[in-house]
N, C-alpha and C. Protein backbone atom coordinates (compact mmCIF):
# COMPACT_ATOMS: atom_id res chain seq x y z
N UNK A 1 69.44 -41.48 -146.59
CA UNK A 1 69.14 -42.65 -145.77
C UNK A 1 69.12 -42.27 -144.30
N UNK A 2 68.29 -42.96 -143.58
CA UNK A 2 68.14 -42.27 -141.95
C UNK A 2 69.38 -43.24 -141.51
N UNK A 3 69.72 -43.24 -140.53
CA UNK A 3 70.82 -43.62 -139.80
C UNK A 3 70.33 -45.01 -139.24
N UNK A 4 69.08 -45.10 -139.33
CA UNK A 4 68.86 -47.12 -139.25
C UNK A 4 68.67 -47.55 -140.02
N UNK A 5 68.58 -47.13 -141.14
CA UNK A 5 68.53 -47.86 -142.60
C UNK A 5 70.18 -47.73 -143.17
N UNK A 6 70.95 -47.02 -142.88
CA UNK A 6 72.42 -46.90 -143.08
C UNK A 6 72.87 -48.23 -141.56
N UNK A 7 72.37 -47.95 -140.87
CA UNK A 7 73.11 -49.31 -139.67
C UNK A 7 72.74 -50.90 -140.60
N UNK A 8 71.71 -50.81 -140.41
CA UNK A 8 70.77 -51.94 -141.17
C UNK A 8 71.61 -52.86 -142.30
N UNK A 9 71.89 -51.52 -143.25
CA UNK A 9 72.95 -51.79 -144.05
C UNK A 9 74.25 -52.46 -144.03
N UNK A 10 75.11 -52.02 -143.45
CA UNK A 10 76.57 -51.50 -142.43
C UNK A 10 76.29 -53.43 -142.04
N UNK A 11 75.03 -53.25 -141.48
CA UNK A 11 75.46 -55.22 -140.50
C UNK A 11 75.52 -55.69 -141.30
N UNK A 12 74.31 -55.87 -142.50
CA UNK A 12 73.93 -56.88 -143.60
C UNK A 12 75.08 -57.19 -144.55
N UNK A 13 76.49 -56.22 -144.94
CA UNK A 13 77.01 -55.79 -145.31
C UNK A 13 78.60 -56.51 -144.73
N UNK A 14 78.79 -56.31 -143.35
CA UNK A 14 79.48 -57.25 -142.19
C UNK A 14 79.01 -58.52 -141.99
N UNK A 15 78.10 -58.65 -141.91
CA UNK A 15 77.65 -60.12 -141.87
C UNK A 15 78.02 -60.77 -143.05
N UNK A 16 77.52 -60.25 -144.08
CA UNK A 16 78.09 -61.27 -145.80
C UNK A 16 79.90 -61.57 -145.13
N UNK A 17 80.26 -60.32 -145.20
CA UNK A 17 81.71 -60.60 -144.76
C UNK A 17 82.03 -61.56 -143.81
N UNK A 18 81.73 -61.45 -142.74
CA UNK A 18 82.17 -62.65 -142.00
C UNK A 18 81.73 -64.14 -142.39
N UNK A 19 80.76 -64.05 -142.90
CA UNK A 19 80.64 -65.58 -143.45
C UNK A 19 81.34 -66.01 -144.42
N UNK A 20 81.66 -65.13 -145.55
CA UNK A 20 82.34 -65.29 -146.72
C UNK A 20 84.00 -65.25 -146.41
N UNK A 21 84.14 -64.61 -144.91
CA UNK A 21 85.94 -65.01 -144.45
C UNK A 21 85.69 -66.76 -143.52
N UNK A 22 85.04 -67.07 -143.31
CA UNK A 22 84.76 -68.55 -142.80
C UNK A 22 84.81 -69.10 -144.04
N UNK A 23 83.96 -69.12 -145.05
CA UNK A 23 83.59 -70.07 -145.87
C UNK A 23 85.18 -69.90 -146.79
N UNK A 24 85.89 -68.95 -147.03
CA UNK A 24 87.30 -68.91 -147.26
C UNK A 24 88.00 -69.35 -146.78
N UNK A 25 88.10 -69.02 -145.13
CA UNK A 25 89.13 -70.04 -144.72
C UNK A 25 89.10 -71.46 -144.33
N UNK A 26 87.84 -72.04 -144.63
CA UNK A 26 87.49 -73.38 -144.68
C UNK A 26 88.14 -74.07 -146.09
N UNK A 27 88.17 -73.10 -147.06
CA UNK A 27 88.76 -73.36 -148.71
C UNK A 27 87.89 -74.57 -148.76
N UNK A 28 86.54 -74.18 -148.59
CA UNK A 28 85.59 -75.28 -148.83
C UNK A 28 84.37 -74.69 -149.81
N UNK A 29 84.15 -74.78 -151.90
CA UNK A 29 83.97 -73.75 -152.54
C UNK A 29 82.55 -74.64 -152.57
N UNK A 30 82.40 -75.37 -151.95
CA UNK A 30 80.64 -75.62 -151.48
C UNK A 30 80.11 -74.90 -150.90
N UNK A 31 81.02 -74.94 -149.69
CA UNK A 31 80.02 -73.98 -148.64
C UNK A 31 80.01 -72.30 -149.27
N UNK A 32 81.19 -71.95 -150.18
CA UNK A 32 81.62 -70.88 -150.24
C UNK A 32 79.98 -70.38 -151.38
N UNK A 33 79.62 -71.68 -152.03
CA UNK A 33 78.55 -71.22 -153.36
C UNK A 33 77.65 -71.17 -152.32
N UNK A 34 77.21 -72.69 -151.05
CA UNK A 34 75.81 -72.27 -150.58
C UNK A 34 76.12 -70.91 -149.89
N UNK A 35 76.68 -70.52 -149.83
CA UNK A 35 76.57 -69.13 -148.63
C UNK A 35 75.96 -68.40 -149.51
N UNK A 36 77.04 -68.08 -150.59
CA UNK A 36 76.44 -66.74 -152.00
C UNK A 36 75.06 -67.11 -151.94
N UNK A 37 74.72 -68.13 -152.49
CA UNK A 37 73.07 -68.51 -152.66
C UNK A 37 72.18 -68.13 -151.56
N UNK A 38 72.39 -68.63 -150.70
CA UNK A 38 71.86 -68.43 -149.08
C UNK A 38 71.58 -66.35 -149.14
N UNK A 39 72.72 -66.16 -149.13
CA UNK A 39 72.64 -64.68 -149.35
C UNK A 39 71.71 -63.95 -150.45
N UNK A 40 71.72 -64.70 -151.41
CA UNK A 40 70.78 -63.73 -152.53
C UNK A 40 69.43 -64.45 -152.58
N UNK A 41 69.44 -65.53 -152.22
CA UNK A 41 68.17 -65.97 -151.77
C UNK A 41 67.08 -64.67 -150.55
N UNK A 42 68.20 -64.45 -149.69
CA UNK A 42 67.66 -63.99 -148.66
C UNK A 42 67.16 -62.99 -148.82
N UNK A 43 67.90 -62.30 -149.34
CA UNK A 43 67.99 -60.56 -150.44
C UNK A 43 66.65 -60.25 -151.03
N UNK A 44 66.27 -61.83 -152.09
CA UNK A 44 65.34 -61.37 -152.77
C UNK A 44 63.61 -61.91 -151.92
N UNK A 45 63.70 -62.79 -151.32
CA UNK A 45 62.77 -62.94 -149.96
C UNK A 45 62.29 -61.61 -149.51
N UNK A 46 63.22 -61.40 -148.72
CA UNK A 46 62.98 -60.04 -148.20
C UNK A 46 62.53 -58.70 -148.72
N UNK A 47 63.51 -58.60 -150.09
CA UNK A 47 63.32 -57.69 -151.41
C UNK A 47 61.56 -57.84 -151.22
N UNK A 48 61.43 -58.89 -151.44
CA UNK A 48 60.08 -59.10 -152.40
C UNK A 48 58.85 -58.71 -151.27
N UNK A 49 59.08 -58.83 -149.90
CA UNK A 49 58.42 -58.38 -148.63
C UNK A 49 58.36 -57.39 -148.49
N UNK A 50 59.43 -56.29 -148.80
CA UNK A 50 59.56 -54.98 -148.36
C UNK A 50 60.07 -55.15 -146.82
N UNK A 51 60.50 -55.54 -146.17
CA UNK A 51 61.04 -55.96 -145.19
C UNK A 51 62.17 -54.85 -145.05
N UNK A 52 62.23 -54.35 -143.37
CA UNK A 52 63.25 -53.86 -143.35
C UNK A 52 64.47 -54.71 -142.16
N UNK A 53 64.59 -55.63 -142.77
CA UNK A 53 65.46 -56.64 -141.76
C UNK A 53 66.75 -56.14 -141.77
N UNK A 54 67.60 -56.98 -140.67
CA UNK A 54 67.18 -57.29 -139.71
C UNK A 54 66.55 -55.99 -138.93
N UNK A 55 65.70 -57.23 -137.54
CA UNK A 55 65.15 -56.29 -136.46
C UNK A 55 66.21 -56.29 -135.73
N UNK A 56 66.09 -55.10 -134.66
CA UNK A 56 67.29 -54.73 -134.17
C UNK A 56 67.55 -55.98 -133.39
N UNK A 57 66.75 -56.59 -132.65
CA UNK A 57 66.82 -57.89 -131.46
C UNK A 57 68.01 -58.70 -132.62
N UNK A 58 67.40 -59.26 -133.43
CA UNK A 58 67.89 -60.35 -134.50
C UNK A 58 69.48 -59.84 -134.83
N UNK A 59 69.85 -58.36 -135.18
CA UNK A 59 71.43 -57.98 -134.99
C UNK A 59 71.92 -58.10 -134.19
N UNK A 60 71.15 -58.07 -132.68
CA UNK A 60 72.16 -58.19 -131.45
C UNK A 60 72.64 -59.19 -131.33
N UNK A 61 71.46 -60.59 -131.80
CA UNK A 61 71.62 -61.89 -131.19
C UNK A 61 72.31 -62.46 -132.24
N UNK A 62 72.59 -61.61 -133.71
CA UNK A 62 73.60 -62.47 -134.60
C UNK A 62 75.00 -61.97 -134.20
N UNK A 63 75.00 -60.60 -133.77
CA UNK A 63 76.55 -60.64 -133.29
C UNK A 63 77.50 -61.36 -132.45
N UNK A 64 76.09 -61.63 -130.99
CA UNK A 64 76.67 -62.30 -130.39
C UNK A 64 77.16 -64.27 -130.97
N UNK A 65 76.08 -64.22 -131.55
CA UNK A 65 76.56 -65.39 -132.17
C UNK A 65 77.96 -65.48 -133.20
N UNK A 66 78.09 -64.63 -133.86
CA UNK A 66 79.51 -64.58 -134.57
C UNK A 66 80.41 -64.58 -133.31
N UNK A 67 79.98 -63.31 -132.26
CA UNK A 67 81.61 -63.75 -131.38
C UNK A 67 81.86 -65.02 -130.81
N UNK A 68 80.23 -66.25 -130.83
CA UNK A 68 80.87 -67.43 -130.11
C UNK A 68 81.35 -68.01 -130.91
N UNK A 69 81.10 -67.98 -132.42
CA UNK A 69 81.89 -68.97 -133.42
C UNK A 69 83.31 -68.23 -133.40
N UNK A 70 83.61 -67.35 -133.59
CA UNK A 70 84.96 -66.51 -133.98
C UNK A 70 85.90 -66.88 -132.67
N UNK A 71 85.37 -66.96 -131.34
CA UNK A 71 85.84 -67.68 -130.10
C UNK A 71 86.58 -68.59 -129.94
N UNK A 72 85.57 -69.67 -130.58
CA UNK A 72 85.60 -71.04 -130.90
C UNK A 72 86.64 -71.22 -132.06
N UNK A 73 86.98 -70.65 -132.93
CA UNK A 73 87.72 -70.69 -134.18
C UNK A 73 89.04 -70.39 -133.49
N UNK A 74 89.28 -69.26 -132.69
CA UNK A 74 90.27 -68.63 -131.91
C UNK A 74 90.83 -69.45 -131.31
N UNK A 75 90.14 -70.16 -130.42
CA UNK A 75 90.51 -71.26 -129.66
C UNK A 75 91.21 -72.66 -130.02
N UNK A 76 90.65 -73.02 -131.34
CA UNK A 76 90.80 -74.13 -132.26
C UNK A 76 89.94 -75.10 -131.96
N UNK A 77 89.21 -74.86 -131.21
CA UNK A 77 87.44 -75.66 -130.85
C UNK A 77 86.96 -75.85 -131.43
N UNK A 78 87.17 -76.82 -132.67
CA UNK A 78 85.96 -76.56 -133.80
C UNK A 78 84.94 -77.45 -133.65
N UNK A 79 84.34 -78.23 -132.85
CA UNK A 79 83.35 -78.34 -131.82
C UNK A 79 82.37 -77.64 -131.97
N UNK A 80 83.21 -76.64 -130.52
CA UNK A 80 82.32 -75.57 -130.31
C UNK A 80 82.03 -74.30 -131.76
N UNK A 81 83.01 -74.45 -132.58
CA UNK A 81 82.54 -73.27 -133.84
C UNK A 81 81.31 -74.17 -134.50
N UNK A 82 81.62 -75.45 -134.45
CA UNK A 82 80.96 -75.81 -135.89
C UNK A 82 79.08 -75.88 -135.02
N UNK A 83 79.12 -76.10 -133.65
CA UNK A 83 77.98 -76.10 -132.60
C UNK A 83 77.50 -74.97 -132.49
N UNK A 84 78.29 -74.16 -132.74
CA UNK A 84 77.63 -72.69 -132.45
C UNK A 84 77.24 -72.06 -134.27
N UNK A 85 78.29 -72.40 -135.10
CA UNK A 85 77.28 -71.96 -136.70
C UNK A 85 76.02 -72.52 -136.85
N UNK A 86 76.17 -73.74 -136.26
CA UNK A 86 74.69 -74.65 -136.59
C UNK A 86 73.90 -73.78 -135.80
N UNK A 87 74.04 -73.52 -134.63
CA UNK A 87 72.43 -72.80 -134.05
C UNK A 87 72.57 -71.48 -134.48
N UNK A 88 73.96 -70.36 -134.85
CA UNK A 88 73.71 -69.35 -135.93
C UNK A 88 72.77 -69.73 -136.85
N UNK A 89 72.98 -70.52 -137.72
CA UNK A 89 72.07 -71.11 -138.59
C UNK A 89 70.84 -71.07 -138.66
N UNK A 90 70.62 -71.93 -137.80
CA UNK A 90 69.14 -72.31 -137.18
C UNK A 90 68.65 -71.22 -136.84
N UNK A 91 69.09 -70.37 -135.88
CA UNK A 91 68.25 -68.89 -135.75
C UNK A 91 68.33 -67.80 -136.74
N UNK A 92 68.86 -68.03 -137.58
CA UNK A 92 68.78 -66.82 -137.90
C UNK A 92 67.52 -67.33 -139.44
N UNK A 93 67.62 -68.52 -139.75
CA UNK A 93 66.86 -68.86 -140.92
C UNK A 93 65.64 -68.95 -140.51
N UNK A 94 65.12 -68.88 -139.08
CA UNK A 94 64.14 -69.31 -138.41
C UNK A 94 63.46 -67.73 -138.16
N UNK A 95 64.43 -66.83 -137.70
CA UNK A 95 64.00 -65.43 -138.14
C UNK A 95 63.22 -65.09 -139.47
N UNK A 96 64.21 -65.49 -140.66
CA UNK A 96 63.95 -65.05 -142.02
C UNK A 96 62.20 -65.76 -141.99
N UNK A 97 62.20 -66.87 -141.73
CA UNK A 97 61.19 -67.58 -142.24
C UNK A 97 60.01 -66.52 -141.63
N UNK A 98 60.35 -66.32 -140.19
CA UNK A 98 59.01 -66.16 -139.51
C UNK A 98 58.63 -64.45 -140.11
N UNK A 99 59.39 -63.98 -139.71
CA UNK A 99 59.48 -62.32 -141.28
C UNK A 99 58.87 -62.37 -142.28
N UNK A 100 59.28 -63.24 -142.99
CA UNK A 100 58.74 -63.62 -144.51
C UNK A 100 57.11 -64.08 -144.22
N UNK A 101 56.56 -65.07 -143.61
CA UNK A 101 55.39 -65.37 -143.50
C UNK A 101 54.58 -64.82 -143.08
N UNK A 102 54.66 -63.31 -141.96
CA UNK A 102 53.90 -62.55 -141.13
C UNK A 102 53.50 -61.37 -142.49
C-alpha cells in the first residue's frame, strides 16, 4: 500500500471510531445502528465508485470538525456539540453525495 492509501485508511478507520465512542457515550442504540448503517452504506457507495475517499481537503475539514464537537462535549455545551455534528453531518454527506455523482 503507498502511504496515502495506508493514511486514507488510518482516518476512515479513526473516524468510525470516534463516532462509534459518541454514539456509545450517548447509550443511545439508535443512533449507535444509524451510524453502523451510515458507515456501510458509505463503504459500499464508494466501494461501488472505485473512489479513493476521502480527498485530502474533506480529512482536514472532518478533523477539524471532530475537534469542535469533542470541544463542545469537553465543555458540556451540548448546544454547541449537537450544532456542530449537525453541520459535521451535513458536510460530510454532502461530500459523499457530490463524489458519488461525478
Amino acid at each position: 500500500l503507498s502511504w496515502e492509501k495506508r493514511d486514507r485508511e488510518l482516518f476512515r478507520q479513526t473516524d468510525v471510531r470516534f463516532h462509534e465512542f459518541i454514539a456509545k457515550a450517548c447509550k443511545n442504540e439508535y443512533l449507535e445502528s444509524f451510524l453502523m448503517q451510515a458507515v456501510e452504506a458509505e463503504k459500499y457507495l464508494l466501494w461501488r465508485k472505485e473512489l479513493d475517499w476521502p480527498s485530502w481537503n474533506r480529512m482536514e475539514e472532518s478533523v477539524k470538525e471532530h475537534l469542535d464537537i469533542a470541544e463542545a462535549i469537553f465543555r458540556g455545551d451540548s448546544d454547541a456539540a449537537c450544532k456542530a455534528m449537525e453541520l459535521h453531518f451535513i458536510f460530510h454527506w454532502e461530500h459523499v453525495a457530490k463524489d458519488i455523482v461525478e
